[in-house]
N, C-alpha and C. Protein backbone atom coordinates (compact mmCIF):
# COMPACT_ATOMS: atom_id res chain seq x y z
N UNK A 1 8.51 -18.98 -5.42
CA UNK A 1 7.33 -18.13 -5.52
C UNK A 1 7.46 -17.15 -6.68
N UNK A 2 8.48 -17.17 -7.39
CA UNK A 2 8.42 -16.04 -8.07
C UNK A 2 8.21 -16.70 -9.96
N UNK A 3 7.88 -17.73 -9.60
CA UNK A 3 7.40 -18.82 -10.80
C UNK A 3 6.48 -18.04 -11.67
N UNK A 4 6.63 -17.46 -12.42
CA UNK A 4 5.34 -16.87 -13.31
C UNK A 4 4.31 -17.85 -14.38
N UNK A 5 3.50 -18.69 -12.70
CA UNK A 5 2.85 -19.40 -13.66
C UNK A 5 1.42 -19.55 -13.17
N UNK A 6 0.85 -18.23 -12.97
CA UNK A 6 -0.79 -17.77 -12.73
C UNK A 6 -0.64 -16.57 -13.78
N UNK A 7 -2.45 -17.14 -13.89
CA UNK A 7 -3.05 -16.10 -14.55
C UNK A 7 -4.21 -15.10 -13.55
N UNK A 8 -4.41 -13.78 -13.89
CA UNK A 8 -5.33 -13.18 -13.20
C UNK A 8 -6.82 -12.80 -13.65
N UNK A 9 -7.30 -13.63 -13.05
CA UNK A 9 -8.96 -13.51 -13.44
C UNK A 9 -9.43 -12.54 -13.24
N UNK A 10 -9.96 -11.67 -14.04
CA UNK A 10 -11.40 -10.77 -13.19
C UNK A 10 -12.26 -11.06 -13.09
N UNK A 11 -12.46 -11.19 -11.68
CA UNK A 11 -14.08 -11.43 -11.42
C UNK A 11 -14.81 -10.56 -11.68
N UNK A 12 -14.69 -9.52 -11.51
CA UNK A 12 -15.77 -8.37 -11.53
C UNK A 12 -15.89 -8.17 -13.31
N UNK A 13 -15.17 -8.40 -14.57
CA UNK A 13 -15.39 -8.69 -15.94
C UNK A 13 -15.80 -9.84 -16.41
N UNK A 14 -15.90 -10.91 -15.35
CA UNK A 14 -16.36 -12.28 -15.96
C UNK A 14 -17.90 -12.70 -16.14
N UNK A 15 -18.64 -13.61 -16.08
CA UNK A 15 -19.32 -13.84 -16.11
C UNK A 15 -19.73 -15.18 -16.33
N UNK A 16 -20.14 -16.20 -15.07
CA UNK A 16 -20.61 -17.54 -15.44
C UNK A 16 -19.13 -18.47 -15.73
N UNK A 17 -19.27 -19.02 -16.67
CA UNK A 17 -17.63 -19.67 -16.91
C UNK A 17 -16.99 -18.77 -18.38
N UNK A 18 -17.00 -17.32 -18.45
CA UNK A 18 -16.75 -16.99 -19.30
C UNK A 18 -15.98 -16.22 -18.98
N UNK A 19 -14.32 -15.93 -18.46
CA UNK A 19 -13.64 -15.62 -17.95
C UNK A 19 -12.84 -14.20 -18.69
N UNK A 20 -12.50 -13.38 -18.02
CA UNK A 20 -11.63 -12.50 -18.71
C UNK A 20 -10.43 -12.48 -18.43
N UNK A 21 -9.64 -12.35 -18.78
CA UNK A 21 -7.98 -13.17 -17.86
C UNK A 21 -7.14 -11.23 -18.10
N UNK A 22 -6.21 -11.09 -17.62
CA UNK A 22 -5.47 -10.16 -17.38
C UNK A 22 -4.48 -10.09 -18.48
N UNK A 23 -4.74 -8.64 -19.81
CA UNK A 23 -3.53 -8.65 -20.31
C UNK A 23 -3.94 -9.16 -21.48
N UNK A 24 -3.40 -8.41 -22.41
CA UNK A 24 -3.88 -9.00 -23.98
C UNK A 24 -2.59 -9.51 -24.75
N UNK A 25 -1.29 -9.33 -23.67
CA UNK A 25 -0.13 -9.87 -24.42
C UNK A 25 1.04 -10.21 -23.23
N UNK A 26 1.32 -11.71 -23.32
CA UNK A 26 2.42 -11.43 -22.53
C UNK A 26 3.94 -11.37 -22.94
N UNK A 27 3.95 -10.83 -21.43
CA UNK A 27 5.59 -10.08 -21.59
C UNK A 27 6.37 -11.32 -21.61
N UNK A 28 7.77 -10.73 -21.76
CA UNK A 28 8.93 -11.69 -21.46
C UNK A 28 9.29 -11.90 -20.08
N UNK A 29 10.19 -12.68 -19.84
CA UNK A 29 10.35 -12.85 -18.33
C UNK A 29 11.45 -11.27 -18.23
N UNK A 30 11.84 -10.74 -18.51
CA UNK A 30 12.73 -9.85 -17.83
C UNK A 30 11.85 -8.32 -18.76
N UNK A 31 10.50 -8.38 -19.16
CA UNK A 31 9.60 -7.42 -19.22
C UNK A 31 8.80 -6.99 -18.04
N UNK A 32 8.68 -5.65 -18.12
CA UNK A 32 7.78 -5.06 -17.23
C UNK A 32 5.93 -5.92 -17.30
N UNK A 33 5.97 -6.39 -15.94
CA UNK A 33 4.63 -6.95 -16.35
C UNK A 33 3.38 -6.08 -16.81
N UNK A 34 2.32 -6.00 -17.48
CA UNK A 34 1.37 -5.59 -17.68
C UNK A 34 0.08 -6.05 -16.15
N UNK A 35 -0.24 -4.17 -15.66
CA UNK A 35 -1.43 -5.08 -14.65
C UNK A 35 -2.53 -3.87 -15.37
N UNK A 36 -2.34 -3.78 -16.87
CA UNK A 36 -3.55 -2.95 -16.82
C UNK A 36 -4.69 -4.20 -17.08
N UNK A 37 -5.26 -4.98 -15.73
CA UNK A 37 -6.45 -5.78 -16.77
C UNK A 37 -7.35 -5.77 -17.33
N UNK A 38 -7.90 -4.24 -17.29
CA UNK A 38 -9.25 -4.05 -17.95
C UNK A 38 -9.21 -3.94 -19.80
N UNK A 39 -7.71 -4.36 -19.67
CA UNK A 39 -7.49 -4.84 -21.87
C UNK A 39 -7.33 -6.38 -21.76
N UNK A 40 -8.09 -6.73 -21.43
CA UNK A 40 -8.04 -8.64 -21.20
C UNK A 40 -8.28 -9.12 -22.70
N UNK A 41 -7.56 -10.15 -22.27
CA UNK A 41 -8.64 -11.25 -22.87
C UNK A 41 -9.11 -12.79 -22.11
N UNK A 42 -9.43 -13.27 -23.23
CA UNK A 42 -10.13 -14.41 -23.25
C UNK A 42 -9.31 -15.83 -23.01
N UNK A 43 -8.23 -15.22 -24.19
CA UNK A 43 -7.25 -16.30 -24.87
C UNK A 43 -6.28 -16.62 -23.71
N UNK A 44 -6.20 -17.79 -23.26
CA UNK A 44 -5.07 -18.16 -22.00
C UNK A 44 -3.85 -18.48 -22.62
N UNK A 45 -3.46 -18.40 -24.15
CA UNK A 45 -2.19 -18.52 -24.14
C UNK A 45 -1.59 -17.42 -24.40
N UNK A 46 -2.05 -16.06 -24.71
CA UNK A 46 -1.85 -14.27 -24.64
C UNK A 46 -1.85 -14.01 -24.01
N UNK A 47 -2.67 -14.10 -22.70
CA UNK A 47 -2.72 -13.51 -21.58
C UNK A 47 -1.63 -13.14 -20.31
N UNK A 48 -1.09 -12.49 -19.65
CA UNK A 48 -0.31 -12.18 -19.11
C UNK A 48 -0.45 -13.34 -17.50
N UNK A 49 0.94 -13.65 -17.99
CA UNK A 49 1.20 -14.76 -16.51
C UNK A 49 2.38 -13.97 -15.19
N UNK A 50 2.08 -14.19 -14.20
CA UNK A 50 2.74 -13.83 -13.22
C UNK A 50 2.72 -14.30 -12.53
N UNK A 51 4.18 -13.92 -11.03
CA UNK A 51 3.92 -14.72 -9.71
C UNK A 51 3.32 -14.08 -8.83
N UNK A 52 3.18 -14.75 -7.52
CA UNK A 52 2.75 -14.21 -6.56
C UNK A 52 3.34 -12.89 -5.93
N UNK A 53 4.78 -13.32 -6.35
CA UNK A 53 5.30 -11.62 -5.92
C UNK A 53 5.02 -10.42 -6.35
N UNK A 54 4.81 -11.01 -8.05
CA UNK A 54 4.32 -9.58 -8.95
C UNK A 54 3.29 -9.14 -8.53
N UNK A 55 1.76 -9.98 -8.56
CA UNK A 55 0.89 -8.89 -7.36
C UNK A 55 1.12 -8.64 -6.05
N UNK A 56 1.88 -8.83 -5.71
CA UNK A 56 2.03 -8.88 -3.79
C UNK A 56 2.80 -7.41 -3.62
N UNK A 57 3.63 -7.45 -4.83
CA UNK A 57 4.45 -6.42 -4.61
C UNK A 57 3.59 -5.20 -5.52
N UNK A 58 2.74 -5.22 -6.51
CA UNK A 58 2.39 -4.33 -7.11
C UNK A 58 1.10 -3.75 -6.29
N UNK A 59 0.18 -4.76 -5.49
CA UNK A 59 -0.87 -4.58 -4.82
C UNK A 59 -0.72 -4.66 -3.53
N UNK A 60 -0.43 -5.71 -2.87
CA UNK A 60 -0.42 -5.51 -1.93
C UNK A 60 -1.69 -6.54 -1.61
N UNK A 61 -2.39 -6.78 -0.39
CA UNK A 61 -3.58 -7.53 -0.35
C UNK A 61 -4.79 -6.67 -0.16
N UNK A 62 -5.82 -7.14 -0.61
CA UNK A 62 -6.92 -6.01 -0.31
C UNK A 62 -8.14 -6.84 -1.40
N UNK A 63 -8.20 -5.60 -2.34
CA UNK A 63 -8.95 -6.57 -3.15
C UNK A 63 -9.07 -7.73 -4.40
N UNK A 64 -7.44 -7.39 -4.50
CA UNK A 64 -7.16 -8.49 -5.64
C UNK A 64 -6.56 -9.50 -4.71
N UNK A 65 -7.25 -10.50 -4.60
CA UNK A 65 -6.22 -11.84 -3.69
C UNK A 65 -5.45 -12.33 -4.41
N UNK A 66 -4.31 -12.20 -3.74
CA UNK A 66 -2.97 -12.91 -4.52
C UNK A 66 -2.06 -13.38 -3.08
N UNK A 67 -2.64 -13.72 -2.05
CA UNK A 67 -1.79 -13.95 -0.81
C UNK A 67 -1.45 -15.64 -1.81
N UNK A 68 -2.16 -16.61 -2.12
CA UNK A 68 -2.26 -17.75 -2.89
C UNK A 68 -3.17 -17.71 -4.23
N UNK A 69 -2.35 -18.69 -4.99
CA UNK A 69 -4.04 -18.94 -5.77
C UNK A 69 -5.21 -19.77 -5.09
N UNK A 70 -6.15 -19.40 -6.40
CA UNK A 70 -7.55 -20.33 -5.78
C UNK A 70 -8.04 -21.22 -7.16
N UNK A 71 -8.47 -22.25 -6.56
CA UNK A 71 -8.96 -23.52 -7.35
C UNK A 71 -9.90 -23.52 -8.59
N UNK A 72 -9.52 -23.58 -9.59
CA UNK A 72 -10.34 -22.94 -10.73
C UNK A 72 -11.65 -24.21 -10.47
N UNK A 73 -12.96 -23.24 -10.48
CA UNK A 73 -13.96 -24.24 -10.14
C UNK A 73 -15.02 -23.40 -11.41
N UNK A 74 -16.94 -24.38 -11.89
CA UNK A 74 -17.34 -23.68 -12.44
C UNK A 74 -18.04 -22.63 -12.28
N UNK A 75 -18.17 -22.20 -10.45
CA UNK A 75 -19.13 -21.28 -9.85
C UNK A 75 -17.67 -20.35 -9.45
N UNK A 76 -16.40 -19.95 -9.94
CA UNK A 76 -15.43 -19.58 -9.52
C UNK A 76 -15.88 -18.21 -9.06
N UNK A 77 -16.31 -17.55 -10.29
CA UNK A 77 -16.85 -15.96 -10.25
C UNK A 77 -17.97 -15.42 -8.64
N UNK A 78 -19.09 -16.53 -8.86
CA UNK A 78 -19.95 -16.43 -7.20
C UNK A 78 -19.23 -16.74 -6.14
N UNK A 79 -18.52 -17.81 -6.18
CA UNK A 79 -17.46 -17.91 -4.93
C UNK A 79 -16.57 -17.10 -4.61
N UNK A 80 -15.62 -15.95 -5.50
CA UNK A 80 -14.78 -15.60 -5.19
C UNK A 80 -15.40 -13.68 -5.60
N UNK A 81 -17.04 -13.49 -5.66
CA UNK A 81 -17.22 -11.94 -5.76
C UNK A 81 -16.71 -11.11 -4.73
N UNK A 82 -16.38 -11.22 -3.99
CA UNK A 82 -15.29 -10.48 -2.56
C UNK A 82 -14.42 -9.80 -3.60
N UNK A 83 -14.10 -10.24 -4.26
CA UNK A 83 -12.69 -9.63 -4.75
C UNK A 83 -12.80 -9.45 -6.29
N UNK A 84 -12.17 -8.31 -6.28
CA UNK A 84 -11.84 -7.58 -8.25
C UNK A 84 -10.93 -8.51 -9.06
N UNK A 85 -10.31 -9.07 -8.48
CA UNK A 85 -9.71 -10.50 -9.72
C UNK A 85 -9.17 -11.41 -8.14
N UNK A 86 -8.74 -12.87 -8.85
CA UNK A 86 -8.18 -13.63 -8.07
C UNK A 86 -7.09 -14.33 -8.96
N UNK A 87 -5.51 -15.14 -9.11
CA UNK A 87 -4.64 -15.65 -9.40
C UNK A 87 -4.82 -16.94 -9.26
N UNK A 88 -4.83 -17.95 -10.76
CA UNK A 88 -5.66 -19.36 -10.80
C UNK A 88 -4.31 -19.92 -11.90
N UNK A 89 -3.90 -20.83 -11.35
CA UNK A 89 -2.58 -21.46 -11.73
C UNK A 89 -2.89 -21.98 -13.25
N UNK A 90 -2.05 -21.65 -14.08
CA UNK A 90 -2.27 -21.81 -15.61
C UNK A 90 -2.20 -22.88 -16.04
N UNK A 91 -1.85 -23.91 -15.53
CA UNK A 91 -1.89 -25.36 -16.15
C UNK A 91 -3.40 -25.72 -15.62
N UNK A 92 -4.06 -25.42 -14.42
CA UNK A 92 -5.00 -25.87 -14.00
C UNK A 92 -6.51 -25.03 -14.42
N UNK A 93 -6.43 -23.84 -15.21
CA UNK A 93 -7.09 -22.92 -15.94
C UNK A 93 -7.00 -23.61 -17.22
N UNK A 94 -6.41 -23.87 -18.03
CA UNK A 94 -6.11 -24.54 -18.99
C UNK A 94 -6.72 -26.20 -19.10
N UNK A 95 -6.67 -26.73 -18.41
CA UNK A 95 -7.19 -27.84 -18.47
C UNK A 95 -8.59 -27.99 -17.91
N UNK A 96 -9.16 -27.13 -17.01
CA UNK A 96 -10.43 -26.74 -17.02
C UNK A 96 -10.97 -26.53 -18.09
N UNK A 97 -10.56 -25.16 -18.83
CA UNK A 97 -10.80 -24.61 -19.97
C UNK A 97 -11.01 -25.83 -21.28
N UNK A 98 -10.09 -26.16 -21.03
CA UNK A 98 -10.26 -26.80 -22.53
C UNK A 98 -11.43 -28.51 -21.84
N UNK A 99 -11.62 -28.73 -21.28
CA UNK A 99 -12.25 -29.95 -20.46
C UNK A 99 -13.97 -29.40 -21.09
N UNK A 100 -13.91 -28.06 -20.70
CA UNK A 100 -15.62 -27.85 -21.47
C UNK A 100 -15.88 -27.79 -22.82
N UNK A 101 -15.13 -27.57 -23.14
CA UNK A 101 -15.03 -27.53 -24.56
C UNK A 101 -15.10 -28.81 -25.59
C-alpha cells in the first residue's frame, strides 16, 4: 500500500474531462510529499504521485477519499462531487488520458 502510484484529482477544480491533478512537481520518493493541490496541474507526468498511506495519514477520511482509488471514468467529476478530490491510479489516468486524445 505504500506504492506511490495514484494521482489526486480535484474534483471540486475540474471540470467535464478536464482534470486538475495535485501538485505542480513531483517529489522524490524519500521527499516530503506536496498536498498543497490548489497549485495543480494538468500535466500527469509533473504531477505529484502518492500512496494510500500518504493521504490516509495526512487526511484521514472525510472529504478527500483515499480509503481506495476510484475508476477513472468520463463522468468521473459528477460521480464522485461528494468529495474535494479522489486518488485514480496513474497508469489507468494515463491511458484514459491519452485514449481521448
Amino acid at each position: 500500500m505504500k506504492d506511490r502510484k495514484y494521482l489526486a484529482v480535484s474534483i471540486k477544480h475540474s471540470a467535464g474531462t478536464r482534470f486538475t491533478l495535485w501538485g505542480w512537481e513531483r517529489t522524490k520518493d524519500e521527499q516530503k510529499r506536496c498536498f498543497s493541490g490548489y497549485l495543480g496541474t494538468m500535466d500527469y507526468d509533473k504531477c505529484e504521485l502518492y500512496s494510500l498511506e500518504d493521504f490516509q495519514e495526512h487526511y484521514g477520511h472525510g472529504f478527500i477519499k483515499c480509503d481506495k482509488p476510484v475508476k477513472m471514468t468520463m463522468d468521473l467529476v459528477r460521480k464522485w462531487n461528494e468529495y474535494d478530490t479522489v486518488l485514480v491510479d496513474y497508469e489507468e489516468y494515463k491511458a484514459f488520458v491519452s485514449s481521448k486524445n
